[in-house]
PDB file of N, CA and C in Angstrom:
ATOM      1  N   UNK A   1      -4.575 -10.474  10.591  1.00  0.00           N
ATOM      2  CA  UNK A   1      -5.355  -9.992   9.479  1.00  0.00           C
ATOM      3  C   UNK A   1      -5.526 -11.131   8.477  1.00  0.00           C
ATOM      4  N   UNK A   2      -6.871 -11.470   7.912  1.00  0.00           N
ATOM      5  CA  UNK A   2      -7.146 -12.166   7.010  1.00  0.00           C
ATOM      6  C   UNK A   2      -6.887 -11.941   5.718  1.00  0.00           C
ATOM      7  N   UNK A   3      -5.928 -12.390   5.096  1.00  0.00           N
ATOM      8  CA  UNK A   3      -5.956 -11.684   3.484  1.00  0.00           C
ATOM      9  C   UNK A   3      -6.604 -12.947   2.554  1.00  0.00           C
ATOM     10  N   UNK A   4      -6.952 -12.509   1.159  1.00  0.00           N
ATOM     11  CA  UNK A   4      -7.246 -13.175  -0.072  1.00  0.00           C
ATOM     12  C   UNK A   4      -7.200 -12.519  -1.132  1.00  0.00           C
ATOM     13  N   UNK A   5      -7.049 -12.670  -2.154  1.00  0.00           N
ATOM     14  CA  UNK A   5      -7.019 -12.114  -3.517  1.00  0.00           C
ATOM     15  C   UNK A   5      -8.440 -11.963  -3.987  1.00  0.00           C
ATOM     16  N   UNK A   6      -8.641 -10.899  -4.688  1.00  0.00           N
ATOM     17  CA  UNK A   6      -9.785 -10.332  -4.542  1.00  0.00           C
ATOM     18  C   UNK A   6      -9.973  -9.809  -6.276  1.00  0.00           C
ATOM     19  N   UNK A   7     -10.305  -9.788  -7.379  1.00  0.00           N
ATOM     20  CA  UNK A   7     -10.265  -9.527  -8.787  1.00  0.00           C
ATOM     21  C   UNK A   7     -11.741  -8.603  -8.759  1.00  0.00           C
ATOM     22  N   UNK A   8     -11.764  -7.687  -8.862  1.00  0.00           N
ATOM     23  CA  UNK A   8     -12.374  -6.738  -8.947  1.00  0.00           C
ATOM     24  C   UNK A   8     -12.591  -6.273 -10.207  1.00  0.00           C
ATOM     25  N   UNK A   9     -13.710  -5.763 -11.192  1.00  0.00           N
ATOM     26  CA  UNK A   9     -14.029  -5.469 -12.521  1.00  0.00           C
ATOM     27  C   UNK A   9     -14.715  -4.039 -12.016  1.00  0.00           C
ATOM     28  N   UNK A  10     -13.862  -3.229 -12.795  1.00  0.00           N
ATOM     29  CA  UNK A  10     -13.787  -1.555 -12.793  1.00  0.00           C
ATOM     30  C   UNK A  10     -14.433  -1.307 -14.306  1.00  0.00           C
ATOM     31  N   UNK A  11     -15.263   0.148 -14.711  1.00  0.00           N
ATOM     32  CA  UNK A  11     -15.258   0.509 -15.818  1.00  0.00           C
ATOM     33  C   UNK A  11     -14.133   1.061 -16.084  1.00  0.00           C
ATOM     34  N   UNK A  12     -13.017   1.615 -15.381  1.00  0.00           N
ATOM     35  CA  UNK A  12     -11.685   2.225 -15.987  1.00  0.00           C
ATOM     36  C   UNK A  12     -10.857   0.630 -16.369  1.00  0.00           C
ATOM     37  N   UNK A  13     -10.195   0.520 -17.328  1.00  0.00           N
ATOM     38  CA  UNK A  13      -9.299  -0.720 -17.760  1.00  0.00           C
ATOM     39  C   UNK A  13      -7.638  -0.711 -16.800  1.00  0.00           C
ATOM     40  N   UNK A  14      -7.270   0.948 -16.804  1.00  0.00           N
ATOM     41  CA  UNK A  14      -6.166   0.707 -15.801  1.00  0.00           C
ATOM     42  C   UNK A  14      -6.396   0.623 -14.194  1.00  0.00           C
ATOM     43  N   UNK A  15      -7.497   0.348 -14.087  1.00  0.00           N
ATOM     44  CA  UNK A  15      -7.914   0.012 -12.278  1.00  0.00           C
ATOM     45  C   UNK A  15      -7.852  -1.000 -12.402  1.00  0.00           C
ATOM     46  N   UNK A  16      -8.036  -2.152 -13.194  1.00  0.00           N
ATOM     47  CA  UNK A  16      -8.127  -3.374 -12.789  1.00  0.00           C
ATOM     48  C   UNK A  16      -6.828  -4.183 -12.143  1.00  0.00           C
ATOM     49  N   UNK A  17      -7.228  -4.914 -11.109  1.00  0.00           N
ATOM     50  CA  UNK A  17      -6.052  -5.695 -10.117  1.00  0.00           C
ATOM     51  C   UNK A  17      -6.405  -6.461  -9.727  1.00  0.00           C
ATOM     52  N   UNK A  18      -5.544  -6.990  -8.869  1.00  0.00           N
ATOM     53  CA  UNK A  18      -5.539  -8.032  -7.778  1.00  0.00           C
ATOM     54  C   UNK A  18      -4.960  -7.552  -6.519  1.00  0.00           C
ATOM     55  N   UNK A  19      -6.469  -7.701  -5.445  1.00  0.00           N
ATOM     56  CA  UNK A  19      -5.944  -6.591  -4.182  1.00  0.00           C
ATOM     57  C   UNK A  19      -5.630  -8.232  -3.280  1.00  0.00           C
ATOM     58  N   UNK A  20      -4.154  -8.350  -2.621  1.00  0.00           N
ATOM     59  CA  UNK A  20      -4.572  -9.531  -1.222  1.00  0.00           C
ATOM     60  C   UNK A  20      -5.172  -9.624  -0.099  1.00  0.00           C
ATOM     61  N   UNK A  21      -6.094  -8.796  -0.280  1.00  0.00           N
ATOM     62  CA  UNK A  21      -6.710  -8.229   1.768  1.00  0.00           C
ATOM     63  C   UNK A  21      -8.380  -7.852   0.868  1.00  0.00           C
ATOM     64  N   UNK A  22      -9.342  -7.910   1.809  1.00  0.00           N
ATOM     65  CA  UNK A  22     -10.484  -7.885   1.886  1.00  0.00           C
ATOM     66  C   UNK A  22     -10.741  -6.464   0.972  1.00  0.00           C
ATOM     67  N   UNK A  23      -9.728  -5.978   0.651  1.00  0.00           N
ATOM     68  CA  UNK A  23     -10.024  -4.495   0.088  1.00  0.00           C
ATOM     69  C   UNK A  23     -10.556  -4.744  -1.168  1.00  0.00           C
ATOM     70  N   UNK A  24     -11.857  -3.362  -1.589  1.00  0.00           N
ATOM     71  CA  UNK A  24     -11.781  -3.712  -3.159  1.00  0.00           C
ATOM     72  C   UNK A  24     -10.464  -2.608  -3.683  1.00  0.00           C
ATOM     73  N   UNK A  25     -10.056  -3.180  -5.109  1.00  0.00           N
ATOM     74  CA  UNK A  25      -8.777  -2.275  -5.715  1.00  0.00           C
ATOM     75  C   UNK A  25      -9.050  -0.548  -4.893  1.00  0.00           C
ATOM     76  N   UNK A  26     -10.800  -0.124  -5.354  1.00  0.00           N
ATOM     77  CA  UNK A  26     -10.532   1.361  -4.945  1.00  0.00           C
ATOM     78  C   UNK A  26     -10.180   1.518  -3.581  1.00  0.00           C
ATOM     79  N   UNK A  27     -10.539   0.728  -2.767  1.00  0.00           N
ATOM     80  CA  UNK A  27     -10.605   1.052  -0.830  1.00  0.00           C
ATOM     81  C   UNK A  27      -9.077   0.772  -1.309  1.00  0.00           C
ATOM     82  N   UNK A  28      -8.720   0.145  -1.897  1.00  0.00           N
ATOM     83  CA  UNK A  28      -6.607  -0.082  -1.280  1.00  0.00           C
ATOM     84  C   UNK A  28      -6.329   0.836  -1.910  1.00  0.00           C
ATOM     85  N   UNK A  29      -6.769   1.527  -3.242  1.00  0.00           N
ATOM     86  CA  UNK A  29      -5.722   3.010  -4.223  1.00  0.00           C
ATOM     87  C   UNK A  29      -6.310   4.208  -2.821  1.00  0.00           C
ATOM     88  N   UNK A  30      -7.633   4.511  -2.251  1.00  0.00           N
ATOM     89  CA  UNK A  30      -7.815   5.282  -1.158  1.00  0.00           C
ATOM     90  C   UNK A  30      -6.917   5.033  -0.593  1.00  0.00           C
ATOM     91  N   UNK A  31      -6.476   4.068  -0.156  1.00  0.00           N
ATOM     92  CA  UNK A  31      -5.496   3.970   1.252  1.00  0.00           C
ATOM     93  C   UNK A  31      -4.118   4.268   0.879  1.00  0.00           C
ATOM     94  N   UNK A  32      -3.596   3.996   0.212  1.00  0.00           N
ATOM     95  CA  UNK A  32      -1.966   4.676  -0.749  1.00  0.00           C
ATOM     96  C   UNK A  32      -2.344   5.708  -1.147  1.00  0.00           C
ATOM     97  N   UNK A  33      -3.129   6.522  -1.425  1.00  0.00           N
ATOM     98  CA  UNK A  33      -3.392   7.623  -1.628  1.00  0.00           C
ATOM     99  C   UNK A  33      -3.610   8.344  -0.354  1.00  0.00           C
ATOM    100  N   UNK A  34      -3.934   7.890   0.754  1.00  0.00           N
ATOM    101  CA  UNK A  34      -4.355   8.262   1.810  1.00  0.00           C
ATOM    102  C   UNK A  34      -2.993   8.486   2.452  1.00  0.00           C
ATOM    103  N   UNK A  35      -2.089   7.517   2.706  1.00  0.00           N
ATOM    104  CA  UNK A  35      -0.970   7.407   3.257  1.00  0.00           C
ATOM    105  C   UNK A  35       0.169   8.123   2.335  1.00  0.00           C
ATOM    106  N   UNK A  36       0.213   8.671   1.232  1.00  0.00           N
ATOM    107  CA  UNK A  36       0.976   9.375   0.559  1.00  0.00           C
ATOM    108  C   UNK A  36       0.802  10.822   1.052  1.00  0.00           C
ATOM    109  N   UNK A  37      -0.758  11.114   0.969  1.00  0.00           N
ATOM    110  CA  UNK A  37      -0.756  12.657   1.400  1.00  0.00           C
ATOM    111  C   UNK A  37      -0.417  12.454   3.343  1.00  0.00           C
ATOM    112  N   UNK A  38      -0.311  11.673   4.032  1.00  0.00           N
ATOM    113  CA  UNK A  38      -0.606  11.487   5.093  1.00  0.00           C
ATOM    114  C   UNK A  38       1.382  11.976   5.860  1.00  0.00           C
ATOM    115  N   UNK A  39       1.654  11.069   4.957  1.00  0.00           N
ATOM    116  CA  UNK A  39       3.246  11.458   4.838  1.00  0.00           C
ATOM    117  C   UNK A  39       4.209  12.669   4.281  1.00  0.00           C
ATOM    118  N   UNK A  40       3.143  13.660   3.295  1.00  0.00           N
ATOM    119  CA  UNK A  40       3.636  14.399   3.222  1.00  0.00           C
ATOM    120  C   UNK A  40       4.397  15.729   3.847  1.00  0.00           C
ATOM    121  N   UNK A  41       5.521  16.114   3.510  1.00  0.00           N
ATOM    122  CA  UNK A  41       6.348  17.054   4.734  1.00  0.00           C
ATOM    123  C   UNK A  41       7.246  16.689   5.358  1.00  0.00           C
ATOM    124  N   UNK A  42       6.583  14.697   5.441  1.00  0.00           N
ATOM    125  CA  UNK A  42       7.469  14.196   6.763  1.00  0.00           C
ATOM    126  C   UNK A  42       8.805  13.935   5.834  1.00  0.00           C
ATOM    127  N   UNK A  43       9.772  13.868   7.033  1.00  0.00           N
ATOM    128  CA  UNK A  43      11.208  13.066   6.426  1.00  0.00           C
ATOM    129  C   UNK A  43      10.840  11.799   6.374  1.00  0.00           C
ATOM    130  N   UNK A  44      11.497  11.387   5.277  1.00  0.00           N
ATOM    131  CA  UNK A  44      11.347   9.959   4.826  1.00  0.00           C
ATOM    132  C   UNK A  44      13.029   9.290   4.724  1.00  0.00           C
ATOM    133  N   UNK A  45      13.072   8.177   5.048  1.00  0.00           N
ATOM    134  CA  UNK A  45      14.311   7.101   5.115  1.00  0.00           C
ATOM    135  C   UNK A  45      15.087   7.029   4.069  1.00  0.00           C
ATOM    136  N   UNK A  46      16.142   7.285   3.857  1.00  0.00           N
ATOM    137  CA  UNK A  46      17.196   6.598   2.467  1.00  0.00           C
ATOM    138  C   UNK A  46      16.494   5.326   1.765  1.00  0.00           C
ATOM    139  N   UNK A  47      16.271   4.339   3.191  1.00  0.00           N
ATOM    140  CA  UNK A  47      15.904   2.974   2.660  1.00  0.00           C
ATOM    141  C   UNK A  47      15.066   2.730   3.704  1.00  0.00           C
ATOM    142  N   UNK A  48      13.883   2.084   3.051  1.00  0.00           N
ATOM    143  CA  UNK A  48      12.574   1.714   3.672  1.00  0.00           C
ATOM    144  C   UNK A  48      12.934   0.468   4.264  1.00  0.00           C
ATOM    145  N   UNK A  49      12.781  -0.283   5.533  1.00  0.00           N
ATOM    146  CA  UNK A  49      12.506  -1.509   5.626  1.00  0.00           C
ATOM    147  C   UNK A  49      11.146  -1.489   6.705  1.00  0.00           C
ATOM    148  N   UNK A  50      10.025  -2.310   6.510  1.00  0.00           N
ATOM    149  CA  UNK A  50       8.781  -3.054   6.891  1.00  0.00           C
ATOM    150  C   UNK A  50       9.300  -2.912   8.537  1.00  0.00           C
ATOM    151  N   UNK A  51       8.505  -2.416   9.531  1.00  0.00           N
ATOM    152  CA  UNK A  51       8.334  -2.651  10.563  1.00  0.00           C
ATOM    153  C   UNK A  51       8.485  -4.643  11.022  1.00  0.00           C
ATOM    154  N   UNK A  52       9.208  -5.104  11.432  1.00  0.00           N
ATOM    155  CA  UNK A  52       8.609  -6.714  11.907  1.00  0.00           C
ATOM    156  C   UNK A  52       7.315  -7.043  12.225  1.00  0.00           C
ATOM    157  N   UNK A  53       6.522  -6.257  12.951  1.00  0.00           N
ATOM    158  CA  UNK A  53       5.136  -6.312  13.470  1.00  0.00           C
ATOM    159  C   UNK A  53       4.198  -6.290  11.917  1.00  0.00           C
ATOM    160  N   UNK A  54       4.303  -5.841  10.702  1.00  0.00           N
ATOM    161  CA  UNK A  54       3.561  -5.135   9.886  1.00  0.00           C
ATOM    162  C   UNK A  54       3.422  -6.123   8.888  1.00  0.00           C
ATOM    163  N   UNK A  55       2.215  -6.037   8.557  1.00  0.00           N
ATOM    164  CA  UNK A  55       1.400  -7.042   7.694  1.00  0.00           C
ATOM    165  C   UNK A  55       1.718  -6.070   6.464  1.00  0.00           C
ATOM    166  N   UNK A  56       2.117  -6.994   4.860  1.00  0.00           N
ATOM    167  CA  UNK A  56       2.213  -5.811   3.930  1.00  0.00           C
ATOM    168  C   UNK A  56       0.395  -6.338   3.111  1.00  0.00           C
ATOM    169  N   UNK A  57      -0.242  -5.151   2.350  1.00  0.00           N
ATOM    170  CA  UNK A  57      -1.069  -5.412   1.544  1.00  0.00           C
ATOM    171  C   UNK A  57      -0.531  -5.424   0.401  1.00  0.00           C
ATOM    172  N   UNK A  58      -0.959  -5.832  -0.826  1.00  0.00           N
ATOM    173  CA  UNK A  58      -0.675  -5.204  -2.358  1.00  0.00           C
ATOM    174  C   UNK A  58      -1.519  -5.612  -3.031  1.00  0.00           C
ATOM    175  N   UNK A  59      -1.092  -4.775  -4.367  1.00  0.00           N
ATOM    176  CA  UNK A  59      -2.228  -4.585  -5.661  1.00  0.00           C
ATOM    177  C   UNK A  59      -1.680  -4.863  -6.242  1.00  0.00           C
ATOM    178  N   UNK A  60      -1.282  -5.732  -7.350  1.00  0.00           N
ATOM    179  CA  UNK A  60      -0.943  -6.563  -8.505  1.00  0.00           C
ATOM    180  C   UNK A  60      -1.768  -5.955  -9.613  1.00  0.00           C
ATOM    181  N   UNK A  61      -0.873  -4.883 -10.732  1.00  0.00           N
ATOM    182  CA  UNK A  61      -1.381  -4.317 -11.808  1.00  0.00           C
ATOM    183  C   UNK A  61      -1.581  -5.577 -12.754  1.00  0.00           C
ATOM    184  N   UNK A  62      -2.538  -6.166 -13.311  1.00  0.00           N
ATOM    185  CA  UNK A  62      -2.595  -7.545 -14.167  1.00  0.00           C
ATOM    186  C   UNK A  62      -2.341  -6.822 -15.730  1.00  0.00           C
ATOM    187  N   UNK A  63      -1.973  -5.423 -16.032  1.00  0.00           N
ATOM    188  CA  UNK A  63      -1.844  -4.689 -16.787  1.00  0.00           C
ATOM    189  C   UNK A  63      -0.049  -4.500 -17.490  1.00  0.00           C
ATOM    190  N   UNK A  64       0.398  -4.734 -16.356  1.00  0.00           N
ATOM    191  CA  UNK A  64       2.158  -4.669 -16.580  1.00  0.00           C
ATOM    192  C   UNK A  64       2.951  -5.366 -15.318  1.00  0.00           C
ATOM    193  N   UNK A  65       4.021  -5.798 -15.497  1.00  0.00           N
ATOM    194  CA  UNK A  65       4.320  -6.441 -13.908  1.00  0.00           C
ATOM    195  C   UNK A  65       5.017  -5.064 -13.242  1.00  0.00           C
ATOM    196  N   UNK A  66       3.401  -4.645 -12.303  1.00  0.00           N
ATOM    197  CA  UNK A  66       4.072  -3.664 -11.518  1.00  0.00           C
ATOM    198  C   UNK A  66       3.370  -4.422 -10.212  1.00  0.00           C
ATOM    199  N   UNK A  67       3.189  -3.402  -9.201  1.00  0.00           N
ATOM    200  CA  UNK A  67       2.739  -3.597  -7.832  1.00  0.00           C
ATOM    201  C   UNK A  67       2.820  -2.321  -6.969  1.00  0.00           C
ATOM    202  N   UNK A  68       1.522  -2.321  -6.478  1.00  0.00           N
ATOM    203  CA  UNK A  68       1.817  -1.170  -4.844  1.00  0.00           C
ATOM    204  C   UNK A  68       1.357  -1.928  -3.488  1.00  0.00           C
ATOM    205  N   UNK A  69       1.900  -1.486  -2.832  1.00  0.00           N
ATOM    206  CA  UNK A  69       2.181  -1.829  -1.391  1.00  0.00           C
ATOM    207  C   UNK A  69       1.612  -0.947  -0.235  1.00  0.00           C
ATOM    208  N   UNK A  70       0.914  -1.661   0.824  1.00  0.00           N
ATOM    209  CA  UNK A  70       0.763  -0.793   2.074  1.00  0.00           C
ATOM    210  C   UNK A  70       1.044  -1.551   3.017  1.00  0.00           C
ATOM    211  N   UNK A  71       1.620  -0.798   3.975  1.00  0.00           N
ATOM    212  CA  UNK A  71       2.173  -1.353   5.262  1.00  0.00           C
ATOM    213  C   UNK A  71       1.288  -1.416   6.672  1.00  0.00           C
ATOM    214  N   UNK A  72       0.843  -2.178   7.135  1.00  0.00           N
ATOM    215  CA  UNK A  72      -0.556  -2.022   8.376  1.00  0.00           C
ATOM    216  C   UNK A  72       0.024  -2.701   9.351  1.00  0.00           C
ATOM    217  N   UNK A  73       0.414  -1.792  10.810  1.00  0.00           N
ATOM    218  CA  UNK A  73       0.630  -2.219  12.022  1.00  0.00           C
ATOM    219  C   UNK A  73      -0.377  -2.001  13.064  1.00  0.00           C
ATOM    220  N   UNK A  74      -0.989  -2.886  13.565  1.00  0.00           N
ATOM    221  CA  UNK A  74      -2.514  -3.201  14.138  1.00  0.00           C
ATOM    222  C   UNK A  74      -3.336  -2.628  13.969  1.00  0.00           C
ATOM    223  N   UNK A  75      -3.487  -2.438  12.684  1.00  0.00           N
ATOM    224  CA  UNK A  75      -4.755  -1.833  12.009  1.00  0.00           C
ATOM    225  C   UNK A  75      -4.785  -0.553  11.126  1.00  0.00           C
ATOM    226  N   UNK A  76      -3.803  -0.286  11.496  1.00  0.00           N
ATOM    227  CA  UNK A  76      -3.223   1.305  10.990  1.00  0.00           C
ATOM    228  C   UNK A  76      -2.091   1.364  10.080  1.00  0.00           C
ATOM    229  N   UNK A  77      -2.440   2.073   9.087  1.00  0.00           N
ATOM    230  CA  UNK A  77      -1.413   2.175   7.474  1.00  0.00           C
ATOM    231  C   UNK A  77      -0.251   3.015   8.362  1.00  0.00           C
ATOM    232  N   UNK A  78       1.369   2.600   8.033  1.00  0.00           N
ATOM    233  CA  UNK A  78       2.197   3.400   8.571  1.00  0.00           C
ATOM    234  C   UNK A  78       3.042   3.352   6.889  1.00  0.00           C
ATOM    235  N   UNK A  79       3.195   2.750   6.149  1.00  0.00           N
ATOM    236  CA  UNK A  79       3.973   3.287   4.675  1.00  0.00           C
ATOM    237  C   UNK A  79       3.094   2.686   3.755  1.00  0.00           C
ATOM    238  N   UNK A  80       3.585   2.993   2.345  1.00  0.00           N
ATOM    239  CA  UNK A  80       3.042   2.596   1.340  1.00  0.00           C
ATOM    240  C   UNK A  80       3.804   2.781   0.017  1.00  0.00           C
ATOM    241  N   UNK A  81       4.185   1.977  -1.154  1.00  0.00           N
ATOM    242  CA  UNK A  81       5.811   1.982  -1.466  1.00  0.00           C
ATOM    243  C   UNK A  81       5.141   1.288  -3.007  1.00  0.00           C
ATOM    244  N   UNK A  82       5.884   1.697  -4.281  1.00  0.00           N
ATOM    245  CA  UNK A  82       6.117   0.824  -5.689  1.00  0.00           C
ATOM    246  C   UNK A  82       7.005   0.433  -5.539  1.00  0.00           C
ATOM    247  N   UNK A  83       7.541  -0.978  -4.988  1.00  0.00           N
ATOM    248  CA  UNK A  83       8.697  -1.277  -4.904  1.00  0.00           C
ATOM    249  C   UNK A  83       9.886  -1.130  -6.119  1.00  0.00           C
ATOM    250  N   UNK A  84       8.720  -1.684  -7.328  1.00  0.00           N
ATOM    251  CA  UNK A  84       9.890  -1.567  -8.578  1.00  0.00           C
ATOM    252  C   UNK A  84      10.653  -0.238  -8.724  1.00  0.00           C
ATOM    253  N   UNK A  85       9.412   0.599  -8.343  1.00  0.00           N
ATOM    254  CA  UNK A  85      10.217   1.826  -8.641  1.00  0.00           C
ATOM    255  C   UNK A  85      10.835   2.679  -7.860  1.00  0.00           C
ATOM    256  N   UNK A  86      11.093   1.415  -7.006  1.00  0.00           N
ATOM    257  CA  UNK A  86      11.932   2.081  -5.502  1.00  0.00           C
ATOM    258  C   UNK A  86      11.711   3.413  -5.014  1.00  0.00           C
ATOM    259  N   UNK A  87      10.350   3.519  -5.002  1.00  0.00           N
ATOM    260  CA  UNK A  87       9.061   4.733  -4.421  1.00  0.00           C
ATOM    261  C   UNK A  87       8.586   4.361  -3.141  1.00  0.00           C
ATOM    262  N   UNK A  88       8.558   5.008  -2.173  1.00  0.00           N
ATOM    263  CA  UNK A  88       8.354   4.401  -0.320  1.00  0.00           C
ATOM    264  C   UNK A  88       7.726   5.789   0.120  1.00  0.00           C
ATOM    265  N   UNK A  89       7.028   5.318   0.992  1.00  0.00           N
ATOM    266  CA  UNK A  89       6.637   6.832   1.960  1.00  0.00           C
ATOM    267  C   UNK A  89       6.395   6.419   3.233  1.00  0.00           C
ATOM    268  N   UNK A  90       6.525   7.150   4.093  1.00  0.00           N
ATOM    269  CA  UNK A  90       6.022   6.245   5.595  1.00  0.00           C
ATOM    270  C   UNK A  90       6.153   7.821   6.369  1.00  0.00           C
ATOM    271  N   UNK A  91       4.867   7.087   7.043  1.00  0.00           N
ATOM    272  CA  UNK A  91       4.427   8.025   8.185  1.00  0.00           C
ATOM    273  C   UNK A  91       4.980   7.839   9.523  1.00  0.00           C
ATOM    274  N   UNK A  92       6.551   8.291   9.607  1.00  0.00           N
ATOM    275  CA  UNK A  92       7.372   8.207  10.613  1.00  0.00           C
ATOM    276  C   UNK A  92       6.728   8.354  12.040  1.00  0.00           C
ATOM    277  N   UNK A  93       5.737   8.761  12.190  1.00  0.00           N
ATOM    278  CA  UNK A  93       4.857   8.995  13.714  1.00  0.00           C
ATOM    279  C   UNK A  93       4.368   8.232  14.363  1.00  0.00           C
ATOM    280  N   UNK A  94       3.644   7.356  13.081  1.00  0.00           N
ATOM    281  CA  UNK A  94       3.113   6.367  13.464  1.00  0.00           C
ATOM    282  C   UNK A  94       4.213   5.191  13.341  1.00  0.00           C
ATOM    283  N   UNK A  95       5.145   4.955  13.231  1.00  0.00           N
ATOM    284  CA  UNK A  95       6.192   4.018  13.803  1.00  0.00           C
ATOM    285  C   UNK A  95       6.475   3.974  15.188  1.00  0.00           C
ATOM    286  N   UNK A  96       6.471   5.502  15.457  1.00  0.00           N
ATOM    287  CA  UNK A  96       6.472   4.938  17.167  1.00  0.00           C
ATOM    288  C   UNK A  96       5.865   5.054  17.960  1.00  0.00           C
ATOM    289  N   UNK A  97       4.300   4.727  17.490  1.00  0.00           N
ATOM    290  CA  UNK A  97       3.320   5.182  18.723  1.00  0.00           C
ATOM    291  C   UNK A  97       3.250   3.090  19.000  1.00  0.00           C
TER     292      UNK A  97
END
């Protein structure tokens, strides 16, 4: 996967970021949003760790030092996590297909 940083200008002031992957900010908040409801129900881990295979994305809030995260194993979102706020979700199913 090709990533780059990407600065995107939103009319909302708290959308604005820095996405590292071809995404604009909204296609990456769709996709953590996507993968949050996607995970819901499922059991989720004490402690998250990244597949080895898995490319991480993130969004860099230029607003506060925060960050969100998505996890993509060949093409397909399997978690998505605020690290600071030690917030994780993962779609346990798709780990082992």
């Amino acid at each position: 996967m090709h990533t780059r940083n990407v600065n995107v200008k939103t009319a909302a002031q708290e959308s604005t970021g820095r996405c590292d992957s071809n995404l604009t900010t909204s296609q990456f908040t769709d996709l953590f949003c996507w993968v949050l409801a996607a995970s819901e129900g499922e059991p989720q881990p004490t402690i998250f760790t990244p597949p080895e295979n898995a490319t991480e994305l993130t969004l860099i809030n230029d607003e506060c030092p925060d960050y969100i995260s998505v996890w993509v194993v060949d093409g397909r979102p399997v978690a998505a996590a605020m690290p600071l706020d030690n917030f994780h979700r993962v779609i346990p199913s798709s780990l082992t297909k």
